[in-house]
Each structure stands twice: as C-alpha cells, then as structure tokens.
N, C-alpha and C. Protein backbone atom coordinates (compact mmCIF):
# COMPACT_ATOMS: atom_id res chain seq x y z
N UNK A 1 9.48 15.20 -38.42
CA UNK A 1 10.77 15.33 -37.79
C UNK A 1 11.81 14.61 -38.64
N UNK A 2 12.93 14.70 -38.44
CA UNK A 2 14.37 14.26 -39.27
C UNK A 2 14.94 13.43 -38.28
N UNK A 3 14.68 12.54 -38.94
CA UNK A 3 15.90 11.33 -38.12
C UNK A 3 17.00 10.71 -39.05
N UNK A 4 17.98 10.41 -37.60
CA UNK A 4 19.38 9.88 -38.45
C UNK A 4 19.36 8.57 -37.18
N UNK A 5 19.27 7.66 -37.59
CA UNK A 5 19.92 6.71 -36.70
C UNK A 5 20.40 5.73 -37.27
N UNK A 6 21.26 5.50 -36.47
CA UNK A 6 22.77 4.30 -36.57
C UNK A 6 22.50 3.26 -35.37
N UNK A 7 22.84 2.14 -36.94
CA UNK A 7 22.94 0.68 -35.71
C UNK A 7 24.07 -0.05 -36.28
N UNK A 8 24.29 -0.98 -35.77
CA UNK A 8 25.40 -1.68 -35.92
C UNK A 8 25.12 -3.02 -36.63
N UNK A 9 25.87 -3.25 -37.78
CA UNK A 9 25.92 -4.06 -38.87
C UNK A 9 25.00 -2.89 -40.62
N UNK A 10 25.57 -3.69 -41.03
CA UNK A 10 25.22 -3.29 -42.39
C UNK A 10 24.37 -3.80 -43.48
N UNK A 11 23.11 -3.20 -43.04
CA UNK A 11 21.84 -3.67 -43.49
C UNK A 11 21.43 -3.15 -45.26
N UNK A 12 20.93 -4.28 -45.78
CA UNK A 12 20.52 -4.13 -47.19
C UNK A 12 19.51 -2.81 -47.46
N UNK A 13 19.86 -1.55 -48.01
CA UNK A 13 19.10 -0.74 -48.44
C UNK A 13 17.80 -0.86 -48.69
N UNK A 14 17.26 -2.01 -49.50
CA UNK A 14 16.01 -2.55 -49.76
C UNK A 14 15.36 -2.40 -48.19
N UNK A 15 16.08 -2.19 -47.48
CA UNK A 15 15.09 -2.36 -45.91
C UNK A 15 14.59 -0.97 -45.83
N UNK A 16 14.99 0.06 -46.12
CA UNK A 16 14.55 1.32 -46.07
C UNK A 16 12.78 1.33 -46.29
N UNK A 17 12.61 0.62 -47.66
CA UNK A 17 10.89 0.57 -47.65
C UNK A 17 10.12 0.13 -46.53
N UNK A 18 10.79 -0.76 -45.32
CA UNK A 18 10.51 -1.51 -44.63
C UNK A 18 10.39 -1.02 -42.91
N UNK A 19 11.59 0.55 -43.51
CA UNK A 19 11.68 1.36 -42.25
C UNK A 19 10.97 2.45 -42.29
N UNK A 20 9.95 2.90 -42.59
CA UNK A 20 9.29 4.15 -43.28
C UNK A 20 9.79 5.09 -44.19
N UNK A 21 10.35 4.38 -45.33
CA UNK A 21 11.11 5.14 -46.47
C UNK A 21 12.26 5.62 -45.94
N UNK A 22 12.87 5.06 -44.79
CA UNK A 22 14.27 5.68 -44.29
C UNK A 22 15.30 5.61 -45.36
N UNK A 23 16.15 6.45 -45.73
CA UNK A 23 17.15 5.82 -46.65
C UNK A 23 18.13 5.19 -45.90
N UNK A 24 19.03 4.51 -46.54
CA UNK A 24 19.98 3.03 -45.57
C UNK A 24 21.37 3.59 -46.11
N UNK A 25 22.32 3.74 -45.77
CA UNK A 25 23.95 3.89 -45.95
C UNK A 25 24.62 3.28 -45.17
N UNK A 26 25.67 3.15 -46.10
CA UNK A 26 26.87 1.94 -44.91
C UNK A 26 27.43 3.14 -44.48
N UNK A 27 28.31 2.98 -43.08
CA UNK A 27 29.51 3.61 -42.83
C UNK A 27 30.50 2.98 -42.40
N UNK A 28 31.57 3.47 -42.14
CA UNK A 28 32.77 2.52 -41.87
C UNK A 28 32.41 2.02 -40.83
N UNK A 29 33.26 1.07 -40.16
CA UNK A 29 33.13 0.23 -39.06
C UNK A 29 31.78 -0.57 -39.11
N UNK A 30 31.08 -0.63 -40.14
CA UNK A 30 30.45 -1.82 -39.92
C UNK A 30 28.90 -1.24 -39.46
N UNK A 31 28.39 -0.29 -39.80
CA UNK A 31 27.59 1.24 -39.06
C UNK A 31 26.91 1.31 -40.10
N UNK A 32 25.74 1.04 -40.15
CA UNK A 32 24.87 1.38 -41.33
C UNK A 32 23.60 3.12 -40.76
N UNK A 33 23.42 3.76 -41.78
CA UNK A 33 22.72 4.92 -41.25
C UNK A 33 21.34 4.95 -41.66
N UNK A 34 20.51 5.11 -40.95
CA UNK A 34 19.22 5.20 -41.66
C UNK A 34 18.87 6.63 -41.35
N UNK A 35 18.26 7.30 -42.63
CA UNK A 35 18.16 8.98 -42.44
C UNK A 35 17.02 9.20 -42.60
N UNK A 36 16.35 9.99 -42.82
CA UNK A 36 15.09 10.98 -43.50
C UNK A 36 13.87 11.33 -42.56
N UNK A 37 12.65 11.54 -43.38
CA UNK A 37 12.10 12.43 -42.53
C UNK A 37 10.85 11.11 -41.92
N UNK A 38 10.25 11.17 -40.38
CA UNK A 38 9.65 10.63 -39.78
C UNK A 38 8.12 11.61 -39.59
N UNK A 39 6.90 11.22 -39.64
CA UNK A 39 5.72 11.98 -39.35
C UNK A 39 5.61 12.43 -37.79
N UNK A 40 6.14 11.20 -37.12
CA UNK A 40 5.85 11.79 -35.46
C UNK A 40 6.22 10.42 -35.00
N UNK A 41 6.28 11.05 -33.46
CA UNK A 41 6.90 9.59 -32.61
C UNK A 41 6.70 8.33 -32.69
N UNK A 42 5.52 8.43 -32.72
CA UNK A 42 4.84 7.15 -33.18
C UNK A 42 5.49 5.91 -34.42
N UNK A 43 5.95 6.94 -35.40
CA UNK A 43 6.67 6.18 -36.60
C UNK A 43 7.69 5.72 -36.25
N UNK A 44 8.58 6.80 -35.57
CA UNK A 44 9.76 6.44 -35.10
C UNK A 44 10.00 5.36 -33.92
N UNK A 45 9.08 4.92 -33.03
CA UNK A 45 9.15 4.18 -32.42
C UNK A 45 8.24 2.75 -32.65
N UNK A 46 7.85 2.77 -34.45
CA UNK A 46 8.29 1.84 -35.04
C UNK A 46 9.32 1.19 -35.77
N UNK A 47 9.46 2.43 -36.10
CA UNK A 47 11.21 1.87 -36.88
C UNK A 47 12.31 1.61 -35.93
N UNK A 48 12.06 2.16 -34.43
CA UNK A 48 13.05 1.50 -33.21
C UNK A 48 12.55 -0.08 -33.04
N UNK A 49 11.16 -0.01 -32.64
CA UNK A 49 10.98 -1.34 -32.58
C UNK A 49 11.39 -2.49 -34.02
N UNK A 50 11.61 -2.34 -34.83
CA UNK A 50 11.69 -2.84 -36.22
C UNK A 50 13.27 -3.74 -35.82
N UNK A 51 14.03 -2.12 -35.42
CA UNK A 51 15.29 -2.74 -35.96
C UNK A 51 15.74 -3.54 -34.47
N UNK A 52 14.75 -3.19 -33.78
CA UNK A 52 15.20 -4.17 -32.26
C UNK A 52 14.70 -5.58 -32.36
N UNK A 53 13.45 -6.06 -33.36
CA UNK A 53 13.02 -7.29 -33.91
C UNK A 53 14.28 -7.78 -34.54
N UNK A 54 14.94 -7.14 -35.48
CA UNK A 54 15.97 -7.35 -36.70
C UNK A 54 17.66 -7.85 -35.64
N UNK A 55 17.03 -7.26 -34.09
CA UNK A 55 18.82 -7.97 -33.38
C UNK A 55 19.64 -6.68 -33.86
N UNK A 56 19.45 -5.86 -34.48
CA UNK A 56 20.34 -4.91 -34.83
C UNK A 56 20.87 -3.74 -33.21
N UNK A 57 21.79 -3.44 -33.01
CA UNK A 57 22.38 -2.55 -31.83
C UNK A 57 22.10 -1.16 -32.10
N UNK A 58 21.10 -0.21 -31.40
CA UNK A 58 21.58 0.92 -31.74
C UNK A 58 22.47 1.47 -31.20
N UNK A 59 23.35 2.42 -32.33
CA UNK A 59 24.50 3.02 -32.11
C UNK A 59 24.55 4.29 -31.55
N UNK A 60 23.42 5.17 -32.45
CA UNK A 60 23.14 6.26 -31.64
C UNK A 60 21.66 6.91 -32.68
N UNK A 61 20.82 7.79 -32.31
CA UNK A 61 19.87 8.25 -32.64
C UNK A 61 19.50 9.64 -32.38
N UNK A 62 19.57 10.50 -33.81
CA UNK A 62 19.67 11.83 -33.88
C UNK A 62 17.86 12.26 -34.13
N UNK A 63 17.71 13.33 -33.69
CA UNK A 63 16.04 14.03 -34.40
C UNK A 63 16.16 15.49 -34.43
N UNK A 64 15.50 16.19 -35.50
CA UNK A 64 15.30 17.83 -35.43
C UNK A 64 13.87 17.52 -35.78
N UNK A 65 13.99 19.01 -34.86
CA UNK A 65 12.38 19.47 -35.68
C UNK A 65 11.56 19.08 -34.59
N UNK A 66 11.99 18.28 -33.50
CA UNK A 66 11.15 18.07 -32.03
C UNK A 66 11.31 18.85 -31.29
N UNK A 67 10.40 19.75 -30.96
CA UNK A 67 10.80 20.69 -29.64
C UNK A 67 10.80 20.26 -28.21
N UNK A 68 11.92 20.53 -27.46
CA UNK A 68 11.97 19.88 -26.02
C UNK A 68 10.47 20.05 -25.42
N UNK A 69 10.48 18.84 -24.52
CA UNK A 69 9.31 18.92 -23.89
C UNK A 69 9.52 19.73 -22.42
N UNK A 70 8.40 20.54 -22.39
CA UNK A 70 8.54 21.56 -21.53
C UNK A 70 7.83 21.38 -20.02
N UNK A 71 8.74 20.97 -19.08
CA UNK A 71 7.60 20.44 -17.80
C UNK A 71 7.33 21.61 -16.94
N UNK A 72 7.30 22.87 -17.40
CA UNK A 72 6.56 23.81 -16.53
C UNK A 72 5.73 24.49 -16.98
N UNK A 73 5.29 24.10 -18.22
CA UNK A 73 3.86 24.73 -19.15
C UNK A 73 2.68 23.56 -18.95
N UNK A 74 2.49 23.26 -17.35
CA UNK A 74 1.11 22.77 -16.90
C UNK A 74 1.19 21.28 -16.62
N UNK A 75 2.20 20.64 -17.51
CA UNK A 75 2.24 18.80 -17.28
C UNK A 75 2.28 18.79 -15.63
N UNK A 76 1.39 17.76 -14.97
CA UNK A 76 1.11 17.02 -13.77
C UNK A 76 1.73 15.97 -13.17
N UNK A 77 2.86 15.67 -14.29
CA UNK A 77 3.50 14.27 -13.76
C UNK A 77 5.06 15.50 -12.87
N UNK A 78 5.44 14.38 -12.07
CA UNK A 78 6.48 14.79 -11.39
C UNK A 78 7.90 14.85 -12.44
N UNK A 79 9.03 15.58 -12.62
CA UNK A 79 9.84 15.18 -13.47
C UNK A 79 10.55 13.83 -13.60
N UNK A 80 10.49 12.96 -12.35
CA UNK A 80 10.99 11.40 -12.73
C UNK A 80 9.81 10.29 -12.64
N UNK A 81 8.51 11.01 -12.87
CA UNK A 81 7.20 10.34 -12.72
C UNK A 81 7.68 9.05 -13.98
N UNK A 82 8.07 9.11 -15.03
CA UNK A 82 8.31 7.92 -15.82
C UNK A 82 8.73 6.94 -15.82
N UNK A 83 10.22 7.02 -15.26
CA UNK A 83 11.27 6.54 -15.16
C UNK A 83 10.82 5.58 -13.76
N UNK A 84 9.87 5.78 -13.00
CA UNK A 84 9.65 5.27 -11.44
C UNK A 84 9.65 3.78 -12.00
N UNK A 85 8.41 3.67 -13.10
CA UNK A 85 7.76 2.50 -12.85
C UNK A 85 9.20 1.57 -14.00
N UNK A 86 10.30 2.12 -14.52
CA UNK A 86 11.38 0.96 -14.69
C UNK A 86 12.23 0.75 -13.88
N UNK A 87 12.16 1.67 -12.46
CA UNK A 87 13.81 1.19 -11.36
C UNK A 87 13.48 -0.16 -11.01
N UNK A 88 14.45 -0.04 -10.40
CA UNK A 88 14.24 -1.73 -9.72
C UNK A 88 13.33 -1.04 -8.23
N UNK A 89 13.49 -2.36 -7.44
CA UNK A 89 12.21 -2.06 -6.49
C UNK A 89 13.22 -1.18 -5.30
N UNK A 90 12.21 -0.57 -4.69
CA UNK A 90 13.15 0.42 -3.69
C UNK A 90 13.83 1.45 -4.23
N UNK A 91 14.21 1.66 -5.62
CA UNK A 91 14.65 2.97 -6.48
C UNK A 91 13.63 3.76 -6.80
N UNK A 92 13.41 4.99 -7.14
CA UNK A 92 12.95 5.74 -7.82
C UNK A 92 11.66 5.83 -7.63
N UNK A 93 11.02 5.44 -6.29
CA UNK A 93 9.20 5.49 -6.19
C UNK A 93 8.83 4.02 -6.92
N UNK A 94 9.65 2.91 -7.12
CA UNK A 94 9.05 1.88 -7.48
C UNK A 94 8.44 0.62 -6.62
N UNK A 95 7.50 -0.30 -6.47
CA UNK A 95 6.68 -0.71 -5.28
C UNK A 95 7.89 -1.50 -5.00
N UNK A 96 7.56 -1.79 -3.30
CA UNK A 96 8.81 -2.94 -2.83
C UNK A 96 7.40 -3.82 -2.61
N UNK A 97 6.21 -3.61 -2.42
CA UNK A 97 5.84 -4.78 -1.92
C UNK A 97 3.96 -5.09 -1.95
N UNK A 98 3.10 -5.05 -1.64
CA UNK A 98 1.51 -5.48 -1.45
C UNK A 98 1.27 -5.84 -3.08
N UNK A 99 -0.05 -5.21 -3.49
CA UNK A 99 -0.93 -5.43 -4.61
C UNK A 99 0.36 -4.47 -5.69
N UNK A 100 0.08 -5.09 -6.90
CA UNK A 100 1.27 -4.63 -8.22
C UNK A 100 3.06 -4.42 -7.95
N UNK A 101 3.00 -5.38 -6.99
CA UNK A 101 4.49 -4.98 -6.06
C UNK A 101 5.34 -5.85 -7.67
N UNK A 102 6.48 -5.20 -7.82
CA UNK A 102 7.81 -6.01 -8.58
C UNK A 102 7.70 -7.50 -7.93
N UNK A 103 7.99 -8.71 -8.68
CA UNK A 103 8.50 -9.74 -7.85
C UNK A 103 9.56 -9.72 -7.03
N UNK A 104 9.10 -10.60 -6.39
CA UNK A 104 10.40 -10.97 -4.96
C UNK A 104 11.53 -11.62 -6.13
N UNK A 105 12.86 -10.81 -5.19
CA UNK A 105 13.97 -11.48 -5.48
C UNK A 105 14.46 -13.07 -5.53
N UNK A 106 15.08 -13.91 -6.23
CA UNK A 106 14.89 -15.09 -6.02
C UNK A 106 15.87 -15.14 -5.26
C-alpha cells in the first residue's frame, strides 16, 4: 500500500531508514511528510506507533491500494463491535459494572 503521512514538526530525513524506508520532506508550516510504499498494516502501524514514541502530532494520514473493508461479505462482528470496548462506560455496549467492568469513577 502507499502511504503519505504528515505530522507536525520537521523531522531529520535520516529517520526515513527508521520509518520503513519512508521518504521524509519538510512542508511549510512546520509539516514534515513521510511518503512511500508500506507492505501491509502491520508496518504501518509501526511507523504510527514510531512517530507516537517520537511525541510527534499526526497531522493527517493518506493510503491507496487498501480496499475498503466490506461488512456484508460474511464478517460476524456487529458494525460498532470495535469501537464498544473504547467508549466510556454506559456508551457504545461498554461494561458499567461486575467482572472486566471499566473502573469506577473517582
């Protein structure tokens, strides 16, 4: 897949080896770009985790070449089955309370 992502501050090119051969460009405002091609999610959500170690902001994050994921060709999860287990408690199917409940509010 092809990724372009932008974070905020302007990181030394030499980091590219460091991001899976991403190439590194400044842009104005202070916006550095990291481009090129990624093997699969997996990579890419090392090089997210990387630059979230590094304190860097992402700005925004582009991909081709991923085809939407399709939830009516057989997947079993509900369409907000993911998202449940980050609401807060009482949102989204997340526990308010017994065994694996969120902590109590302080």
């Amino acid at each position: 897949m092809e990724c372009r992502i932008r974070v905020r501050g302007h990181l030394d090119p030499a980091w590219g080896d460091r991001l899976a051969g991403l190439r590194v460009a400044h842009e104005d405002g202070g916006v550095s770009l990291l481009a090129g091609p990624l093997p699969d999610q997996a990579a890419l959500h090392g090089v997210l985790l990387r630059l979230f170690d590094l304190g860097l902001p992402l700005v925004s994050l582009d991909t081709a070449g991923v085809p939407p994921r399709d939830r009516t060709s057989g997947s079993r999860d509900p369409p907000d089955a993911g998202m449940a287990a980050f609401a807060p408690p009482g949102v989204g199917g997340a526990p308010r309370g017994g065994r694996g409940a969120w902590p109590a509010d302080p």
